[in-house]
Protein backbone atom coordinates (compact mmCIF):
# COMPACT_ATOMS: atom_id res chain seq x y z
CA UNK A 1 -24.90 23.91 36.15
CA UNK A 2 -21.60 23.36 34.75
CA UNK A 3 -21.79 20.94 31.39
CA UNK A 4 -19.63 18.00 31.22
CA UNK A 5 -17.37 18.06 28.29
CA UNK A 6 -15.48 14.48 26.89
CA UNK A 7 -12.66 14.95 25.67
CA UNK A 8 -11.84 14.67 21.98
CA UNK A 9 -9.88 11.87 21.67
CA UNK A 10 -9.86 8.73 19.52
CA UNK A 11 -7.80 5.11 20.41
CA UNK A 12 -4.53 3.98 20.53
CA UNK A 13 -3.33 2.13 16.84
CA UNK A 14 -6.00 4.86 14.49
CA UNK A 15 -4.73 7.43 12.39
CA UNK A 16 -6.09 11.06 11.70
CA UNK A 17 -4.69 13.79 9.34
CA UNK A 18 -4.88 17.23 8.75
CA UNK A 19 -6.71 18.45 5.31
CA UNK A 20 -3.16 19.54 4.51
CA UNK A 21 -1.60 16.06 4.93
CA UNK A 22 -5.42 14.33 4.05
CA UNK A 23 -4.74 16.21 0.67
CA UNK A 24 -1.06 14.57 0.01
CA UNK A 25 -2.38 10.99 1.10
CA UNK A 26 -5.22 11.31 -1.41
CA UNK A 27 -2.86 12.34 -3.85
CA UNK A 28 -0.46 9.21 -3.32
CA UNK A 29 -3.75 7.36 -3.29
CA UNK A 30 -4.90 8.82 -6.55
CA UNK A 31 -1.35 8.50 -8.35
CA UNK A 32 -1.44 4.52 -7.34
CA UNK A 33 -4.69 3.82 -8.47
CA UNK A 34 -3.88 5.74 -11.60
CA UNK A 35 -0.61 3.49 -12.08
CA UNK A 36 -3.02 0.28 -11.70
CA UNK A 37 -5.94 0.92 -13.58
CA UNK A 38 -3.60 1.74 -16.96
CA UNK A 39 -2.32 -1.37 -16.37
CA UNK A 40 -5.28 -3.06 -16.72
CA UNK A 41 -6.34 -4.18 -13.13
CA UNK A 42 -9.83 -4.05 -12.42
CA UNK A 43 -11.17 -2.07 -9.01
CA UNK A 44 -13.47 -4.09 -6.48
CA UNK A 45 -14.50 -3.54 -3.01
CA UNK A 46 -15.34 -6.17 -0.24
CA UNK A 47 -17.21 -5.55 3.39
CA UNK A 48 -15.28 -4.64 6.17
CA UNK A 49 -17.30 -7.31 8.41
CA UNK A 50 -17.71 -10.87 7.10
CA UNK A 51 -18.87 -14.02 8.35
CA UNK A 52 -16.21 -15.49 11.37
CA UNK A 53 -16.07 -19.15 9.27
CA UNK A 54 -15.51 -17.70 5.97
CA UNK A 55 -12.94 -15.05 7.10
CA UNK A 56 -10.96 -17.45 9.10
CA UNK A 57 -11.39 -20.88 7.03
CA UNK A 58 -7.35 -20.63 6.69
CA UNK A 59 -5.62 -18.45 8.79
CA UNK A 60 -4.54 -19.34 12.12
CA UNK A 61 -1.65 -19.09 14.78
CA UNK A 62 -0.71 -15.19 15.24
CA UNK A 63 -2.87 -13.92 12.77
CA UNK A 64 -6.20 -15.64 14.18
CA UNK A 65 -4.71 -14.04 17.51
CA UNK A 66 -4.79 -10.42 15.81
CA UNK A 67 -8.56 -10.84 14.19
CA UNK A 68 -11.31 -8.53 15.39
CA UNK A 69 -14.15 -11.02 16.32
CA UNK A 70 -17.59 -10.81 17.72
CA UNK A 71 -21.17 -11.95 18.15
CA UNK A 72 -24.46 -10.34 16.47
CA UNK A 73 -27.40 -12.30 17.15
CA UNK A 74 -26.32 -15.62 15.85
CA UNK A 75 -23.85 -14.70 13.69
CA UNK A 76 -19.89 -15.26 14.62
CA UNK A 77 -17.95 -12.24 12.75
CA UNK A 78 -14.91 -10.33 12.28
CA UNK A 79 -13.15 -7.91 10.61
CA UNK A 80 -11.05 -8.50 7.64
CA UNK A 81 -7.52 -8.42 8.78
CA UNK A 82 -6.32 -7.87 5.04
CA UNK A 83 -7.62 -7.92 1.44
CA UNK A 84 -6.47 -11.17 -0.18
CA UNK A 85 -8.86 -13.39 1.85
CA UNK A 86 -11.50 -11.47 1.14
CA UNK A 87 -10.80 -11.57 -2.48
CA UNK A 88 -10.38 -15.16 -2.03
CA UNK A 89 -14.08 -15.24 -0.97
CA UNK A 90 -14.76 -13.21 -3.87
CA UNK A 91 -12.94 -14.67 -6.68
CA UNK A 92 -15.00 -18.00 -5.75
CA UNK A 93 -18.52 -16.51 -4.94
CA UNK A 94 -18.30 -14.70 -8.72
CA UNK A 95 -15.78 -17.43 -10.32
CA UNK A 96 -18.76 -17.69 -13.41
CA UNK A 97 -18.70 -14.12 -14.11
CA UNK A 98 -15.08 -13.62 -14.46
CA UNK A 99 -12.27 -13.33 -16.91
CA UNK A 100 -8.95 -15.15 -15.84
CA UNK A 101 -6.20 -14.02 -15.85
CA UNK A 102 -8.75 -11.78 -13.44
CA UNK A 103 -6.00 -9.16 -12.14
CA UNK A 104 -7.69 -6.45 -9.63
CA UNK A 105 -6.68 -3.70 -7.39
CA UNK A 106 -8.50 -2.66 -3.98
CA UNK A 107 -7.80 0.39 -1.57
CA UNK A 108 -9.46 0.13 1.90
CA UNK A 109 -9.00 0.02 5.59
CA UNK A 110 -8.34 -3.58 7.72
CA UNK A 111 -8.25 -4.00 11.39
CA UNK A 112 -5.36 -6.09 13.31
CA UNK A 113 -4.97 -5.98 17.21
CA UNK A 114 -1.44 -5.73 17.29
CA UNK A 115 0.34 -4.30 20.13
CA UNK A 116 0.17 -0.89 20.23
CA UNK A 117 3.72 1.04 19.07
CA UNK A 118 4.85 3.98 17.15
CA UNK A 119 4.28 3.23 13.66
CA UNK A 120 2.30 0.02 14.00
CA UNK A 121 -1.60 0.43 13.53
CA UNK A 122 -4.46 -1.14 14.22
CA UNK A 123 -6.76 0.77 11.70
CA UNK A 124 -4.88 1.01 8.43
CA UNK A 125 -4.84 1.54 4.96
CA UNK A 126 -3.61 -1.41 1.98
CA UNK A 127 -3.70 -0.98 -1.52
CA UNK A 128 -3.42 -4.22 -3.15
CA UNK A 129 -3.14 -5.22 -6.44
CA UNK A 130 -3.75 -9.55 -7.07
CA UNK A 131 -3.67 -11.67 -10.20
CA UNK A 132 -5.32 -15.01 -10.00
CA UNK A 133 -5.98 -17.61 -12.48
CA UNK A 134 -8.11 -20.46 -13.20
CA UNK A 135 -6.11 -23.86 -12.83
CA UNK A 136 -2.82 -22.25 -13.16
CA UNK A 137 -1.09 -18.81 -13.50
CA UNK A 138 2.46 -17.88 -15.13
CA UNK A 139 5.13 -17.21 -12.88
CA UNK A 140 5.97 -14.23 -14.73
CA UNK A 141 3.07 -12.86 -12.92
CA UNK A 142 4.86 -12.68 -9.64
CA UNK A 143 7.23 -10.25 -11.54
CA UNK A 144 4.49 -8.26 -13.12
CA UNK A 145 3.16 -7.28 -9.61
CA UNK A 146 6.45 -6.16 -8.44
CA UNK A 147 6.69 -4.05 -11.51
CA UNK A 148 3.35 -2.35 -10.14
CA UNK A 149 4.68 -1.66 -7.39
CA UNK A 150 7.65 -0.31 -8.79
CA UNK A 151 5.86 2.17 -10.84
CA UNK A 152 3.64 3.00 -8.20
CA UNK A 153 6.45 3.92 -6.04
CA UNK A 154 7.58 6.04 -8.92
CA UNK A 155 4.63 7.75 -9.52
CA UNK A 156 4.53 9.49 -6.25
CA UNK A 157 8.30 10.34 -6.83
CA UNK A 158 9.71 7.73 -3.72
CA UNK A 159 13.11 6.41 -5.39
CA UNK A 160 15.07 5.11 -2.22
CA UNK A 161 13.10 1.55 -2.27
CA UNK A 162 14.28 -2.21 -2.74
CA UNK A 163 12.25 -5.28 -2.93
CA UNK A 164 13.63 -7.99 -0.76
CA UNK A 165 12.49 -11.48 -2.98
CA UNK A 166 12.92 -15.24 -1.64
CA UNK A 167 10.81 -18.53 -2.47
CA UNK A 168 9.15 -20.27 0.27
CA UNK A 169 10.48 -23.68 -1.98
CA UNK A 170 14.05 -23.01 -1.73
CA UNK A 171 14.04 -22.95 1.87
CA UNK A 172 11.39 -25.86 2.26
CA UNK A 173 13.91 -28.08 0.19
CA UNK A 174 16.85 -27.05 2.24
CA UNK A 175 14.70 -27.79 5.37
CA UNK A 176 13.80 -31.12 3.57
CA UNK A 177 17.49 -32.54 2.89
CA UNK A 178 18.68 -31.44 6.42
CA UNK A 179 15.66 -33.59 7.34
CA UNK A 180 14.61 -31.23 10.12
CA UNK A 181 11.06 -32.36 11.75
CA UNK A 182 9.17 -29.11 12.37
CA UNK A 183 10.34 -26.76 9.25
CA UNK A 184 7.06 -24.61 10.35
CA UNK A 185 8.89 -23.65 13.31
CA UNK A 186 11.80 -23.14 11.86
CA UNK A 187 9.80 -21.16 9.19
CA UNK A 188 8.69 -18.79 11.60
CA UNK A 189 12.05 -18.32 13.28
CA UNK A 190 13.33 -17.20 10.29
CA UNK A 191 10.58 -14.37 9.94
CA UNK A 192 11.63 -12.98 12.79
CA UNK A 193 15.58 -12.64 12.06
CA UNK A 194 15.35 -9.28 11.66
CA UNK A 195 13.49 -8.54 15.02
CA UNK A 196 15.77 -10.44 16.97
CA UNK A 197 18.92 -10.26 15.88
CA UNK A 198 21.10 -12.60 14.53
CA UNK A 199 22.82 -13.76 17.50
CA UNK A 200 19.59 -14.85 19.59
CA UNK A 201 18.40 -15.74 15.75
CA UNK A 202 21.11 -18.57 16.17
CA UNK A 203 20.43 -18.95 19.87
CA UNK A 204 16.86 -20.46 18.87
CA UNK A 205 17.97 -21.86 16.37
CA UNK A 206 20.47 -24.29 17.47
CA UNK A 207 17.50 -25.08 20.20
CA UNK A 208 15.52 -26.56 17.51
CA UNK A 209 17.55 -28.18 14.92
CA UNK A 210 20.75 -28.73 16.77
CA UNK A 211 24.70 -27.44 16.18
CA UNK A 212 25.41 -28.91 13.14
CA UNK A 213 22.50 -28.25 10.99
CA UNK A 214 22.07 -24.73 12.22
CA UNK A 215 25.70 -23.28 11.07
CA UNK A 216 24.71 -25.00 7.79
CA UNK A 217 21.79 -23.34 7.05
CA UNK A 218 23.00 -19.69 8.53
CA UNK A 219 25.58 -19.92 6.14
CA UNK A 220 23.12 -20.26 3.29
CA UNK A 221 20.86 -17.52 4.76
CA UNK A 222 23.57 -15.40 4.98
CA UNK A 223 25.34 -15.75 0.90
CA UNK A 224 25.79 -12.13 -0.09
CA UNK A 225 26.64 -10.76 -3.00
CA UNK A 226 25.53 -9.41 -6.71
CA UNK A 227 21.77 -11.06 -7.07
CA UNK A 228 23.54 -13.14 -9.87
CA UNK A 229 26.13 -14.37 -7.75
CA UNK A 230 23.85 -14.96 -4.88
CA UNK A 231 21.15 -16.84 -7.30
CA UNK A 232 24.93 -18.78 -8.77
CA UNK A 233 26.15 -20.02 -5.07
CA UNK A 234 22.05 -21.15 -4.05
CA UNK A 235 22.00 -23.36 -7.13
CA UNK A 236 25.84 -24.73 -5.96
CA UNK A 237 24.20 -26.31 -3.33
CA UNK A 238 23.27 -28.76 -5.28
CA UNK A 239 20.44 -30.25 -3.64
CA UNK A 240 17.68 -33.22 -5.05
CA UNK A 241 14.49 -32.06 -3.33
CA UNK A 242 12.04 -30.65 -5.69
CA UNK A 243 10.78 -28.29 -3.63
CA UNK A 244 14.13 -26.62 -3.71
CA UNK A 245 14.84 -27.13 -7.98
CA UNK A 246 11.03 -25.73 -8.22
CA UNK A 247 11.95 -22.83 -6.52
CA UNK A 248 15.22 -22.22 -7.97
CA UNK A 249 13.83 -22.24 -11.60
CA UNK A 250 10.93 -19.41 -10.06
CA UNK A 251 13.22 -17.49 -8.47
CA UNK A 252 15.08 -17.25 -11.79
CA UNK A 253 12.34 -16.88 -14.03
CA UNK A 254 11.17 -13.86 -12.31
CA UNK A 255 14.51 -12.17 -11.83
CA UNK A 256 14.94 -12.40 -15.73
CA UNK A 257 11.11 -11.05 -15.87
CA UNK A 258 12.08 -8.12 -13.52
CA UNK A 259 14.79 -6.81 -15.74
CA UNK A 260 12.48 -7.16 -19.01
CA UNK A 261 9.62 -5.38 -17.37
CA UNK A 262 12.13 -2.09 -16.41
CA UNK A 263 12.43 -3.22 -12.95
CA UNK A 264 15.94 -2.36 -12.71
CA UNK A 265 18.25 -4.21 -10.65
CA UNK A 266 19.29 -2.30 -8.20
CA UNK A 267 15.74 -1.98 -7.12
CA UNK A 268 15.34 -5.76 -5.87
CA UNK A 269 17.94 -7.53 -4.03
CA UNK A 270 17.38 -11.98 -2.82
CA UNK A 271 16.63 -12.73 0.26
CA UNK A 272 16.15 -16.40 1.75
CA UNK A 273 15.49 -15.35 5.21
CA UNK A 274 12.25 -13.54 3.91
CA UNK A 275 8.98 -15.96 4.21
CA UNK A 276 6.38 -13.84 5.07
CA UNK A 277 4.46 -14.70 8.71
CA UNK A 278 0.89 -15.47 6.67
CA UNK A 279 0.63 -19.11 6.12
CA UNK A 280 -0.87 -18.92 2.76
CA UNK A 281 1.66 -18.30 0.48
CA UNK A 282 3.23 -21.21 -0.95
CA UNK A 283 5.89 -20.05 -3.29
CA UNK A 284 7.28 -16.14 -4.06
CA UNK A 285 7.78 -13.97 -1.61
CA UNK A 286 8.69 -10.37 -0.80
CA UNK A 287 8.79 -7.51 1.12
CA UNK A 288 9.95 -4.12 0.55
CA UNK A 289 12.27 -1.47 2.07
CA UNK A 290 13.69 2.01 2.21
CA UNK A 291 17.33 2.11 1.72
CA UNK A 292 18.90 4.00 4.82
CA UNK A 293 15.58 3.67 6.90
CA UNK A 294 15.59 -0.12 6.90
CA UNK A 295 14.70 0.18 10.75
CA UNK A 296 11.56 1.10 9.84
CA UNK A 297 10.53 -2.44 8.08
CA UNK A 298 8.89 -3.34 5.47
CA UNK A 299 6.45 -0.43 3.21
CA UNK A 300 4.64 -3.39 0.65
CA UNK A 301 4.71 -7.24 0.76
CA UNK A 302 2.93 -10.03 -0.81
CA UNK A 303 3.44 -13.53 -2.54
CA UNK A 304 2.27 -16.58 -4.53
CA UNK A 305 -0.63 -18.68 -3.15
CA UNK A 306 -1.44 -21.60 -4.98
CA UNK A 307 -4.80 -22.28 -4.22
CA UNK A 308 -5.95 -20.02 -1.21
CA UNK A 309 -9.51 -20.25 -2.48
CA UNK A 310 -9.85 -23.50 -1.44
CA UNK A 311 -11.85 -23.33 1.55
CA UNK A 312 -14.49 -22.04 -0.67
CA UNK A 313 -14.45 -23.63 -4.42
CA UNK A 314 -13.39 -26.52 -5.42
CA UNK A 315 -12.07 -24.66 -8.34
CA UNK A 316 -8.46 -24.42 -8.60
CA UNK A 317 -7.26 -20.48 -8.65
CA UNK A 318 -3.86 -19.41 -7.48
CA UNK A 319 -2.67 -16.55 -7.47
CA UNK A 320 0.25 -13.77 -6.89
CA UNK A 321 -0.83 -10.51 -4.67
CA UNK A 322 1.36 -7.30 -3.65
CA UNK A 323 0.20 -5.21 -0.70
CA UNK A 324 1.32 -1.64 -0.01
CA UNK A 325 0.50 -0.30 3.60
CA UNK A 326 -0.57 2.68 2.70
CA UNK A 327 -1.01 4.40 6.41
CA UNK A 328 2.23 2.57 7.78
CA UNK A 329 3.74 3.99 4.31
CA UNK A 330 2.44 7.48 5.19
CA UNK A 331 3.89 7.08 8.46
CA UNK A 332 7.16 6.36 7.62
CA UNK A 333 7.45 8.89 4.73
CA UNK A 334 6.25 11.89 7.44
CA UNK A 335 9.48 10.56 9.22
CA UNK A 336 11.86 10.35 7.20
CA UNK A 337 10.90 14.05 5.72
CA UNK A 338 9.77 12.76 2.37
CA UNK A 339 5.68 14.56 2.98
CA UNK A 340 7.06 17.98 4.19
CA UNK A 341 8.82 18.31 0.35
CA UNK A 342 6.21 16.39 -1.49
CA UNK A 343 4.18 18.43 -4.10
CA UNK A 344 0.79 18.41 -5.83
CA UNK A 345 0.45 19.49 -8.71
CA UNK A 346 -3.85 19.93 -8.14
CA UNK A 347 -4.84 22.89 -6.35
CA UNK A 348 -7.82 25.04 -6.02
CA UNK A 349 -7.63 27.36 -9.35
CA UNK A 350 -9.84 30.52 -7.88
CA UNK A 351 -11.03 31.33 -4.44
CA UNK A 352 -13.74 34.21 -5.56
CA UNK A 353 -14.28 37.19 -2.77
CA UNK A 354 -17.30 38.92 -2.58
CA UNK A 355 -16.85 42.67 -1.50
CA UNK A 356 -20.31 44.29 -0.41
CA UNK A 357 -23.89 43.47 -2.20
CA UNK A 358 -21.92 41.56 -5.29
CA UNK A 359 -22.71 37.72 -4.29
CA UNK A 360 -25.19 37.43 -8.08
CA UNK A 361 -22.00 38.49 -10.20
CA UNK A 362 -19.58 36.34 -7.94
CA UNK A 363 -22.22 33.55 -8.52
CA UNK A 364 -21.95 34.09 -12.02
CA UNK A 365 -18.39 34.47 -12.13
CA UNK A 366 -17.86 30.89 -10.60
CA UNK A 367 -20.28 28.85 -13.18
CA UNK A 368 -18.32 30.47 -15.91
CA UNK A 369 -15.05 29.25 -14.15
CA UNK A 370 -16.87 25.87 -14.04
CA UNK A 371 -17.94 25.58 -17.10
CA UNK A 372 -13.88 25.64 -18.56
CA UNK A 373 -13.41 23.32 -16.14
CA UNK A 374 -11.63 25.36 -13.31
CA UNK A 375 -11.84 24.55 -9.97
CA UNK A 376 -13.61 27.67 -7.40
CA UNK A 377 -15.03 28.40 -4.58
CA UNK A 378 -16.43 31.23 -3.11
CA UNK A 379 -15.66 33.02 0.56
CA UNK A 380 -19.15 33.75 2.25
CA UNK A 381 -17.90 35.24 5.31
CA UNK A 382 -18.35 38.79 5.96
CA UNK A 383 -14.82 39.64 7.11
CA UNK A 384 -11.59 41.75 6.61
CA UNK A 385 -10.55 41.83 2.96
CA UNK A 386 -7.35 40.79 5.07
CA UNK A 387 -8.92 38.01 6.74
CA UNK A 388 -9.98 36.74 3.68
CA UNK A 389 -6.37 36.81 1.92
CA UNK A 390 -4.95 35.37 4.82
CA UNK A 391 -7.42 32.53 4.23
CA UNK A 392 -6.67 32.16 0.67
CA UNK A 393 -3.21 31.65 1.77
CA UNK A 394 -3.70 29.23 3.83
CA UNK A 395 -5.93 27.04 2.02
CA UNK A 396 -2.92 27.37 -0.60
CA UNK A 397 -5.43 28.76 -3.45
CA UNK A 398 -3.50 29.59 -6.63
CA UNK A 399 -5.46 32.48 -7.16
CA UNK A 400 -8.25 35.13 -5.95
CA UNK A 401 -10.82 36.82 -7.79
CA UNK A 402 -11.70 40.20 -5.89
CA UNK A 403 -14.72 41.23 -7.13
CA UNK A 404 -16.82 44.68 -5.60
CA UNK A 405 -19.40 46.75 -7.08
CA UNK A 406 -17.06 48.43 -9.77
CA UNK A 407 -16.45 44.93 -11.31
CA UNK A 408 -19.96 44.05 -11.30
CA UNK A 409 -20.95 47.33 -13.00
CA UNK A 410 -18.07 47.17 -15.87
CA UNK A 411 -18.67 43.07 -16.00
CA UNK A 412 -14.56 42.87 -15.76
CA UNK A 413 -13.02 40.64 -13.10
CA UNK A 414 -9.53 41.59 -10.85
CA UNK A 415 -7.52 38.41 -10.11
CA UNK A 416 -5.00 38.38 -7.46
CA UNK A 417 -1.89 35.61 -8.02
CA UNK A 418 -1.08 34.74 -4.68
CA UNK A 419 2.21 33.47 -5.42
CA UNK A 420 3.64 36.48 -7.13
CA UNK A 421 1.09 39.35 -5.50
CA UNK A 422 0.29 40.70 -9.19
CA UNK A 423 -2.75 41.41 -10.22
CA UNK A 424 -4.60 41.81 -13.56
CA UNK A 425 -7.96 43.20 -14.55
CA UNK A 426 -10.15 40.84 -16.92
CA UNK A 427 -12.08 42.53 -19.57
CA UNK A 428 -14.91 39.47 -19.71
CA UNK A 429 -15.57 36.55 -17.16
CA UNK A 430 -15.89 34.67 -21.01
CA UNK A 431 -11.88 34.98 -21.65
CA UNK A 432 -11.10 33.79 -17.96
């Protein structure tokens, strides 16, 4: 009777790697994390699943739409569609046993049900990194997690990258003294500029805030320049609304910030039309590309929230977050050729191959390697000494300890480089 056999496949929107290209992600992961945690943020962790009401308390419109929900028993839940709300939860459920400034990092995977496309995931990877406060935080915060970001980028060796900056208050203000009705719909017009194109962009526009009105604010998205002489003609408008002189003075602040941190300038470029589609963020906002694969959007993002605890404290705690998409990140740096040349400097020191009855001195052999703090393994299998160097080679070992009864007799050990193809003889498994 002939077995049915599923076939191995997994959904739409999930990633998988390769150990070769598992191996370069977990180095990018470990370079990150190593960036954050000498910079004093703290690592935490939060569930996947929480409770529906807690989860959702402020989101709502597209996002809501995107949120993995369901029923268990009598509980409503869902998974977390990204790590600041979580952290929200957690900031107020452990507000007594903190430290504020509290500034943390988190790496893990969150779940959106977008539609499915190349490049776009429904299972992915952020690393975050969020500094929140008790009653009130500096602005110079909101600088300080770009410069994280900046590093991190670094780190892993990625130098093509610019941080796109705007403040949600600027634009609120402008929206205020053209006296325009519904600035959240204009608000999320202006998100999607880049999606649609500036000529339906003004299309849409026009629809909502009429002729007039519309050519005056495209010209203000659309001041180019030097970030100096862009910040220069914004504050030429000389509008009264506070919402716009608040934002003005953060914007500045943090571009001065940037520059004393060693963010340099051509790094980070202003922006107005960026806003950022989640509704929590109230002031600061960014998003980041890679110069000459803009087409590929945005790699890290994040913001100021003043208060987005507030569903669940009555505590005051806002805060600044930056988020880097880690698998989206992956993605694009596989296309653009960036993985295929990256290097690691961590490999395997010794693969150790047994030849006939010697697995006790190969045994020995690898808890001496061990014990200097070398990284081994040993081959098992009982195959072709040609076999096994063909394995070595692909498991990119740096080099190969041969060892057969002669070695075990004279207690010396042969090691193969694999790079070069040279080998030397070992007088004592003591002097490896």
């Amino acid at each position: 009777m002939k077995r049915n056999v599923i076939k191995p496949t997994i959904l739409p929107g999930f990633m998988e790697l390769l150990p070769k290209e598992q191996r370069i992600f977990n180095d990018i992961v470990s370079k990150i994390t190593k960036v954050y945690e000498d910079n004093g943020c703290l690592a935490i962790d939060t569930p996947i699943i929480e409770k529906a009401e807690v989860l959702l308390a402020k989101t709502g419109g597209e996002t809501e739409k995107q949120v993995y929900s369901f029923e268990k028993g009598k509980n409503n839940l869902a998974l977390r569609f990204d790590l600041t709300v979580p952290f929200a939860r957690y900031v107020a459920q452990y507000y007594n046993d903190m430290t504020f400034p509290f500034k943390r990092y988190q790496i893990g995977k969150v779940y959106r049900g977008e539609r499915n496309q190349r490049g776009r995931y429904r299972e992915f990877y952020q690393c975050d990194v969020d500094i929140i406060g008790k009653d009130k935080l500096s602005i110079n915060n909101d600088a300080l997690v770009i410069s994280l970001a900046s590093k991190a980028f670094k780190s892993i060796g990625l130098k093509d990258y610019r941080f796109q900056i705007s403040n949600r208050k600027i634009l609120k203000g402008i929206l205020n003294e053209l006296q325009i009705a519904n600035v959240n719909k204009v608000m999320i017009l202006i998100d999607k500029y880049e999606k649609i194109g500036k000529e339906l962009f003004l299309c849409e526009l026009e629809k909502i805030i009429g002729a007039e009105k519309s050519k005056y604010l495209n010209r203000v998205l659309d001041i180019k320049g030097t970030n100096k002489q862009i910040m220069e003609n914004i504050i030429k408008l000389n509008l009264k609304d506070k919402y716009f002189i608040e934002g003005i003075e953060e914007l500045n602040k943090i571009y001065s910030t940037l520059l004393m941190l060693g963010v340099e300038e051509q790094e980070f470029e202003i922006n107005l039309k960026i806003i950022r589609g989640l509704d929590y963020y109230t002031g600061t906002v960014f998003e980041t590309i890679l110069s000459g694969n803009e087409s590929y959007g945005s790699i890290c993002s994040g913001g100021r929230y003043d208060n987005l605890a507030e569903n669940y404290t009555t505590n005051i705690l806002p805060g600044v977050g930056i988020s880097i998409g880690l698998t989206r990140l992956f993605f694009v740096l596989k296309e653009i050729g960036f993985i295929e040349k990256y290097k690691i400097d961590k490999r395997l020191d010794y693969l150790i191959i047994p030849i006939g009855d010697t697995m006790e001195y190969s045994c020995e052999v690898m808890r001496a390697l061990e014990n200097k703090g070398l990284s081994c393994t040993i081959y098992f299998e009982e195959n072709s000494l040609k076999k096994k160097l063909s394995y070595a080679n692909k498991i990119d070992v740096r080099n190969v300890i041969l060892i057969g009864e002669e070695e075990v007799k004279s207690k010396k050990v042969k090691i193969k480089n694999m790079l070069s193809g040279d080998e030397i003889i070992i007088d004592s498994i003591e002097i490896l």
